[in-house]
Protein backbone atom coordinates (compact mmCIF):
# COMPACT_ATOMS: atom_id res chain seq x y z
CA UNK A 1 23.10 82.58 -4.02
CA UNK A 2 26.03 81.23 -2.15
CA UNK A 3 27.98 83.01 0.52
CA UNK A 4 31.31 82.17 1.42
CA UNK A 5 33.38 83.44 4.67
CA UNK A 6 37.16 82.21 4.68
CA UNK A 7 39.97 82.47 6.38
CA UNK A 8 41.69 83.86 3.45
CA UNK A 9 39.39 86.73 2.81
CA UNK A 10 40.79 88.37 6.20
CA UNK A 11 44.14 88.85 5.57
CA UNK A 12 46.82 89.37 2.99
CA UNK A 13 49.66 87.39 4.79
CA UNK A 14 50.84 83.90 3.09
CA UNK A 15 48.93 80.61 3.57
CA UNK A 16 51.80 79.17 5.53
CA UNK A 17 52.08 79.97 9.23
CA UNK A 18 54.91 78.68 11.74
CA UNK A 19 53.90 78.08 15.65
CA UNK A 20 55.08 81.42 16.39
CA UNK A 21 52.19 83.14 14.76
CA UNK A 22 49.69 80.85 16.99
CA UNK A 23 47.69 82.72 19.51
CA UNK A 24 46.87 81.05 22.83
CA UNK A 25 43.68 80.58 21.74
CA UNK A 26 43.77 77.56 19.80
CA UNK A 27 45.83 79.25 17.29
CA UNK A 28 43.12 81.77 16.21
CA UNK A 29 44.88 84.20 14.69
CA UNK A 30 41.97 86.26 14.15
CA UNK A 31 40.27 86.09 17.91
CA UNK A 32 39.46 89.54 18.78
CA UNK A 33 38.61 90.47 15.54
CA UNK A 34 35.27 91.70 14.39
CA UNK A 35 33.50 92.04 10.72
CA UNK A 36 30.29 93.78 10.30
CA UNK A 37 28.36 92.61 7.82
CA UNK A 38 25.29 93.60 5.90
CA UNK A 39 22.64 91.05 4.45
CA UNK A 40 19.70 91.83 2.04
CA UNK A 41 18.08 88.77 3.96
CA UNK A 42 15.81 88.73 6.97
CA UNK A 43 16.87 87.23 10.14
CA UNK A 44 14.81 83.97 9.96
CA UNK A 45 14.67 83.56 6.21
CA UNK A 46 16.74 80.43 4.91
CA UNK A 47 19.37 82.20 3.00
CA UNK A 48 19.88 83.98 6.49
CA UNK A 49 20.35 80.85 8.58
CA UNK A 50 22.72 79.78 6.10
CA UNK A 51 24.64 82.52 6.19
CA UNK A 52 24.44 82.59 10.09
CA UNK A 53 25.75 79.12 9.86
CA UNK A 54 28.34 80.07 7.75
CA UNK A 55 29.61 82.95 10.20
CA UNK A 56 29.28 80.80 12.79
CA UNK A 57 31.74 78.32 11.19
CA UNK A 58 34.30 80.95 10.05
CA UNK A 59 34.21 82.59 13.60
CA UNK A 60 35.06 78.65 15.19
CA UNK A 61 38.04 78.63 12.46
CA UNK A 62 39.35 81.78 13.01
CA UNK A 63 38.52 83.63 16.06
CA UNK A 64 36.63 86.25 14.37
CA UNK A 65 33.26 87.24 14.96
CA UNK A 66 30.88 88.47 12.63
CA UNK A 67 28.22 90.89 13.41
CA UNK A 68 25.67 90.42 10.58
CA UNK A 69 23.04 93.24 10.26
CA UNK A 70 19.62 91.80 8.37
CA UNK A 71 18.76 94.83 5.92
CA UNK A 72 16.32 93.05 4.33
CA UNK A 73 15.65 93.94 0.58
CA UNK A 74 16.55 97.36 1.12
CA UNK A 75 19.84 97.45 1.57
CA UNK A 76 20.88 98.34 -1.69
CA UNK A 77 18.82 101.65 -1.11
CA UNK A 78 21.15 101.63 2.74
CA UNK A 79 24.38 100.17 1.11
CA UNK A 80 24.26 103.79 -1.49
CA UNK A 81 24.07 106.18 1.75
CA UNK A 82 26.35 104.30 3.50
CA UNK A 83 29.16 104.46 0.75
CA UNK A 84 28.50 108.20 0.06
CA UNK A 85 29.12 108.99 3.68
CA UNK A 86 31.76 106.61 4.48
CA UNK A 87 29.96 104.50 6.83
CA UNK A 88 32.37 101.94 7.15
CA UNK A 89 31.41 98.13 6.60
CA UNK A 90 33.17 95.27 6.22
CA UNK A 91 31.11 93.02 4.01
CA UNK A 92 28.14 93.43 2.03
CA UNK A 93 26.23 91.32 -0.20
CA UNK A 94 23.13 92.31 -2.91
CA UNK A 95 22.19 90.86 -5.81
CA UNK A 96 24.84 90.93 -8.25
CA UNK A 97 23.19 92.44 -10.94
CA UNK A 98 22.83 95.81 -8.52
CA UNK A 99 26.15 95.23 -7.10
CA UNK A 100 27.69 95.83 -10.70
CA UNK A 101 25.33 98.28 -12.40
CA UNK A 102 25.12 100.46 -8.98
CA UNK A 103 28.29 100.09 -7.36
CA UNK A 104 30.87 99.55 -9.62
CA UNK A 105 29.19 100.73 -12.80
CA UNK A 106 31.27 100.25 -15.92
CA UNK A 107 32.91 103.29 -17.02
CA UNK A 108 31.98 105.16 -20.28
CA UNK A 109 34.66 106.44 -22.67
């Protein structure tokens, strides 16, 4: 499994950006900003440091933070609930084969 944070994945503007859109802060635009994110990983496990590594990275790019929750191997069981009620959540990741047979099942016709 590989996880991938970007700067891209937080907004819809263009790629290009003139001085004017610079914050004071280094010019990150996104400083302030925080994701919360849900991992099917334990805090500790590899996968999990990589992930906090790669957080880590995307918050020095781009100012924002990312508050990763460690769900463990239930969260597809918590991700379900969470959608139904509209918990809100930024990111989530699974393994893909639940992600597309329980979350966005294919419709039948």
């Amino acid at each position: 499994m590989v996880a991938t944070l970007s700067s891209e994945a937080t907004s819809a503007a263009p790629a290009e950006s003139t001085a004017a859109e610079s914050t004071a802060t280094d010019g990150k635009k996104y400083e302030g900003v925080e994701l919360t994110m849900w991992s099917m990983w334990s805090a500790g496990e590899v996968q999990a440091n990589a992930i906090q590594a790669a957080a880590d990275a995307f918050e020095a790019e781009t100012g924002a933070h990312v508050n990763i929750e460690w769900k463990g191997r239930d969260v597809n069981t918590l991700i379900s609930a969470a959608l139904e009620s509209g918990e809100k959540l930024d990111i989530f990741e699974d393994d893909y084969n639940r992600i597309g047979h329980a979350y966005a099942p294919t419709p039948t016709t």
